[in-house]
C-alpha atoms as a PDB file:
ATOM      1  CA  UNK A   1     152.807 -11.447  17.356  1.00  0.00           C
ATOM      2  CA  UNK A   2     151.162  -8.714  19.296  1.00  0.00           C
ATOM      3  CA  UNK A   3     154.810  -6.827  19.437  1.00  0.00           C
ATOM      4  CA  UNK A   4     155.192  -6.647  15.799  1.00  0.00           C
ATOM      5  CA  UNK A   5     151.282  -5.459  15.946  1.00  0.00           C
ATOM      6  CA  UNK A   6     151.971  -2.773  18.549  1.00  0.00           C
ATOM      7  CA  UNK A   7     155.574  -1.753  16.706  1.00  0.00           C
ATOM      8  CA  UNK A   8     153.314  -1.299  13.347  1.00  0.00           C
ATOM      9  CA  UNK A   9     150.874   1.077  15.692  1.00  0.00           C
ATOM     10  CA  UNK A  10     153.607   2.500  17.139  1.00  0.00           C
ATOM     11  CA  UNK A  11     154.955   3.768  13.836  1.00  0.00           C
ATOM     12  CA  UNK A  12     151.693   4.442  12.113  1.00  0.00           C
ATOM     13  CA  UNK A  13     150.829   6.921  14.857  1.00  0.00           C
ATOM     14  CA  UNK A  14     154.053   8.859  14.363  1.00  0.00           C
ATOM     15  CA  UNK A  15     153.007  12.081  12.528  1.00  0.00           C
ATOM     16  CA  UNK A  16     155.672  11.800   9.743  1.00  0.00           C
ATOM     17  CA  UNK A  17     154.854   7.885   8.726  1.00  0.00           C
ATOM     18  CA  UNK A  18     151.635   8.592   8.884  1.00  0.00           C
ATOM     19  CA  UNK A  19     151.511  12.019   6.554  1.00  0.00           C
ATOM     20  CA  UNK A  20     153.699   9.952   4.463  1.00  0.00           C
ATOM     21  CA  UNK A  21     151.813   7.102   4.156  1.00  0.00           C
ATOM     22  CA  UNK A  22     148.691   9.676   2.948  1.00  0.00           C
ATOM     23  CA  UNK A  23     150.602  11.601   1.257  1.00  0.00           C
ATOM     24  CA  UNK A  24     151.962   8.417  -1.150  1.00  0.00           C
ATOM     25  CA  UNK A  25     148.881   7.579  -1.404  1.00  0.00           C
ATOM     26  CA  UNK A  26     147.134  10.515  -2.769  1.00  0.00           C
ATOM     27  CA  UNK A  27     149.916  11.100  -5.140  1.00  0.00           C
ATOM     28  CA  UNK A  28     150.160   7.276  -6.471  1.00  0.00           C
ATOM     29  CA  UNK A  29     146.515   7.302  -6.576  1.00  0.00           C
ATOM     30  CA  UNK A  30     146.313   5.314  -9.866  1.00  0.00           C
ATOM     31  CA  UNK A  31     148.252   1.952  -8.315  1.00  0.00           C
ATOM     32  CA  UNK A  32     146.218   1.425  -4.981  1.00  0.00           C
ATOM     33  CA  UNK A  33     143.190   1.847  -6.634  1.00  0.00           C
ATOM     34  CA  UNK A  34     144.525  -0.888  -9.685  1.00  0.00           C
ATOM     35  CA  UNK A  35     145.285  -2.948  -7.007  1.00  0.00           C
ATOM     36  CA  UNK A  36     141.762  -2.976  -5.093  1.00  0.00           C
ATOM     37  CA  UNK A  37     139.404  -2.086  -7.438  1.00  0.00           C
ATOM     38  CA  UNK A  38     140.377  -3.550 -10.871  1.00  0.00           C
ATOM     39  CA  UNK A  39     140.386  -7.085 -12.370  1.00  0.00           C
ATOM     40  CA  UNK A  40     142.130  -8.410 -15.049  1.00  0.00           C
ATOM     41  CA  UNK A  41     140.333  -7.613 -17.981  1.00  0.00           C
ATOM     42  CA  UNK A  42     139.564  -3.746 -16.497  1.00  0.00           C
ATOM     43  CA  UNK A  43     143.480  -3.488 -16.294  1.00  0.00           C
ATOM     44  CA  UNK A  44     143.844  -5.129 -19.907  1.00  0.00           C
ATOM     45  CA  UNK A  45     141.101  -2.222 -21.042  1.00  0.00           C
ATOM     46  CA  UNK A  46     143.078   0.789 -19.969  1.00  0.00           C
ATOM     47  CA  UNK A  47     146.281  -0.441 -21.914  1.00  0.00           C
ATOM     48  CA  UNK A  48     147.967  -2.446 -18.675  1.00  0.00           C
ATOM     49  CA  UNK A  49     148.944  -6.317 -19.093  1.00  0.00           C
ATOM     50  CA  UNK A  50     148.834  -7.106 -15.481  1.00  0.00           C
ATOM     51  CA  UNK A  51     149.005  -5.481 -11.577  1.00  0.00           C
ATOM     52  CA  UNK A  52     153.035  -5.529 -12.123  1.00  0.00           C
ATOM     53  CA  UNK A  53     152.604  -3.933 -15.406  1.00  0.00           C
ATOM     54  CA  UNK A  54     150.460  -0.945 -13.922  1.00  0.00           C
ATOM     55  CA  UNK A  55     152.948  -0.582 -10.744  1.00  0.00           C
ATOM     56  CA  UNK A  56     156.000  -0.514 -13.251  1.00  0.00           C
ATOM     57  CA  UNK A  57     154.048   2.295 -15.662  1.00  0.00           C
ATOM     58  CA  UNK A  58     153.378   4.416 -13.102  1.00  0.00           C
ATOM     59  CA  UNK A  59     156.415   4.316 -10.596  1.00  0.00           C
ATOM     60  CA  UNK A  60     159.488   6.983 -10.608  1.00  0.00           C
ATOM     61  CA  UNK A  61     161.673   7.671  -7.902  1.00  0.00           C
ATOM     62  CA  UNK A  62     160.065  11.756  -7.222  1.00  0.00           C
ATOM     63  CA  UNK A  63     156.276   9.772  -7.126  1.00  0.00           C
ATOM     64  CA  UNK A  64     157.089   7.177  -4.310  1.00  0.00           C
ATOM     65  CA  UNK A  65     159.947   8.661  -2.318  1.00  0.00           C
ATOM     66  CA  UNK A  66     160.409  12.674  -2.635  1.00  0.00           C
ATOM     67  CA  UNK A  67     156.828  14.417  -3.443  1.00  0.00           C
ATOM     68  CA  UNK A  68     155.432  12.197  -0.970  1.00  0.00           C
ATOM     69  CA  UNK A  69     158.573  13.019   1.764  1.00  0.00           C
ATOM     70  CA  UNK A  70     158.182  16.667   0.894  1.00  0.00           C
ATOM     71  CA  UNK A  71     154.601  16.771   1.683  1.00  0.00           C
ATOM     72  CA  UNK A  72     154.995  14.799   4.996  1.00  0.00           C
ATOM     73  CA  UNK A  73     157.688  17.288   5.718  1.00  0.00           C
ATOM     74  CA  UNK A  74     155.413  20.442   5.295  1.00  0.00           C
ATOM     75  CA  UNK A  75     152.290  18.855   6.558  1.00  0.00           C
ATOM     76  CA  UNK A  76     154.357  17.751   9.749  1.00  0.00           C
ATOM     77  CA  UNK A  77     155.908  20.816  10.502  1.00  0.00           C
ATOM     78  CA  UNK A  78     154.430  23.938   8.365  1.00  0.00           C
ATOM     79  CA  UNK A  79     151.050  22.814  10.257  1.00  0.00           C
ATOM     80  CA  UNK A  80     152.137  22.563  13.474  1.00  0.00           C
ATOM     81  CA  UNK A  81     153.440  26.407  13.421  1.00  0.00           C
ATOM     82  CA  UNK A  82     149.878  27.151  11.323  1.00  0.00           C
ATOM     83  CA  UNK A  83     148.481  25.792  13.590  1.00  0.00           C
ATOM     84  CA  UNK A  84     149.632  28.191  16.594  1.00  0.00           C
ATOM     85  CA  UNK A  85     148.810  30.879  14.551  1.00  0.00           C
ATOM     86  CA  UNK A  86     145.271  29.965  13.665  1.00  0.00           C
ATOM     87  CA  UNK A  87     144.726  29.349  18.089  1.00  0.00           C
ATOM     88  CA  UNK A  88     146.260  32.648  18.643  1.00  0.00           C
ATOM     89  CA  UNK A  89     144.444  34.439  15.773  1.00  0.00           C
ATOM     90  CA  UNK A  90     141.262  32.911  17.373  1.00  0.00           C
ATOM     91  CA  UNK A  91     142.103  34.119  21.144  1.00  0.00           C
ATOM     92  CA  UNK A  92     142.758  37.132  19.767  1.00  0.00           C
ATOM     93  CA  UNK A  93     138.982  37.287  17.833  1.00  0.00           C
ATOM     94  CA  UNK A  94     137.501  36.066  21.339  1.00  0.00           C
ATOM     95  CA  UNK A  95     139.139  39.088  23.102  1.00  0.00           C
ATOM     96  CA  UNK A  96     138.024  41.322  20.630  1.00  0.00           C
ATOM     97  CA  UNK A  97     134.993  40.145  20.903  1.00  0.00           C
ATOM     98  CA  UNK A  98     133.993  40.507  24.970  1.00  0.00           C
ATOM     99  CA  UNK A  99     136.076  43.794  24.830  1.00  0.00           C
ATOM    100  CA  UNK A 100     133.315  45.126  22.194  1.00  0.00           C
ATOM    101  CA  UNK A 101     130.233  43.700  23.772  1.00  0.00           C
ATOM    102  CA  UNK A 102     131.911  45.362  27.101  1.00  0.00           C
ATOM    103  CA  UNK A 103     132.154  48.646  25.577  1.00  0.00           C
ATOM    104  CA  UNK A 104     128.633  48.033  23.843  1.00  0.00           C
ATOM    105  CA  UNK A 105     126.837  46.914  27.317  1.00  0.00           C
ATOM    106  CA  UNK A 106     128.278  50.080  28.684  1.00  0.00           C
ATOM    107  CA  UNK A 107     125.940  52.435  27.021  1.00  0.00           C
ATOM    108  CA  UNK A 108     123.033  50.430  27.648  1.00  0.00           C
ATOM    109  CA  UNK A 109     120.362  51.416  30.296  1.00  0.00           C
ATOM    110  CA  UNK A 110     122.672  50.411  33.170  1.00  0.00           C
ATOM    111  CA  UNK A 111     125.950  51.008  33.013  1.00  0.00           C
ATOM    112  CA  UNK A 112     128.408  47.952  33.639  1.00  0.00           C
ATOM    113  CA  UNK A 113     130.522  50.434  35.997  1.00  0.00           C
ATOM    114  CA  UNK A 114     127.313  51.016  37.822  1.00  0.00           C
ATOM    115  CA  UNK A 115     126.231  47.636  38.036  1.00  0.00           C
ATOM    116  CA  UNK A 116     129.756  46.067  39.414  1.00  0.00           C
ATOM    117  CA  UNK A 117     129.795  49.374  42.202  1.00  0.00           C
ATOM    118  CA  UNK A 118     126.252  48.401  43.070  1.00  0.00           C
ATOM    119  CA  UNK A 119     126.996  44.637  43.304  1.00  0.00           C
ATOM    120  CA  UNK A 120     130.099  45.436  45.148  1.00  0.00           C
ATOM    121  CA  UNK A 121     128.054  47.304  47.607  1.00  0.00           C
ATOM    122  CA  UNK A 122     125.570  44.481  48.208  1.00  0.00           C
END
């Protein structure tokens, strides 16, 4: 029992299975939350005879298999390469940054050339 358990973890924490889990779910929105949320007579009220009725109403092949594989895909990859470029973008703000307040601390009172010579010489 506890092999099938870790197997299921296993899987779940692969990034693809897991974006496509989400990703099915977000897009099939209406059937988990039939399923958990509504009773009979809720289901009966917004024109559905039963759970299988409200599953078969609201299922095509492009809602369970390719939207939700295409949006795996691009979360998967797309983001990992977005990703990059957001860290390097941010290095590159951070650089910027102590560069400026370098060349801003330079014309204070004491000049950072001065103080690193005078430190140097202590």
């Amino acid at each position: 029992m506890s092999d099938f358990f870790h197997n299921i973890k296993e899987r779940m924490s692969n990034p693809l299975i897991s974006s496509f889990v989400i990703s099915w779910l977000i897009i099939n929105w209406r059937i988990p939350i039939g399923l958990i949320f509504y009773s009979n007579d809720k289901l009966f009220n917004d024109g559905y005879s039963s759970y299988f009725d409200l599953i078969s109403k609201n299922s095509s092949v492009s809602n369970y298999l390719l939207y939700p594989l295409f949006l795996a895909l691009i979360y998967t990859f797309i983001f990992s390469v977005l990703r990059n470029f957001i860290s390097a973008f941010m290095t590159w703000v951070k650089t910027w940054g102590v560069s400026w307040n370098l060349s801003i601390a330079r014309k204070g009172k004491v000049a950072t050339e001065r103080y690193i010579q005078l430190r140097e010489n202590i």
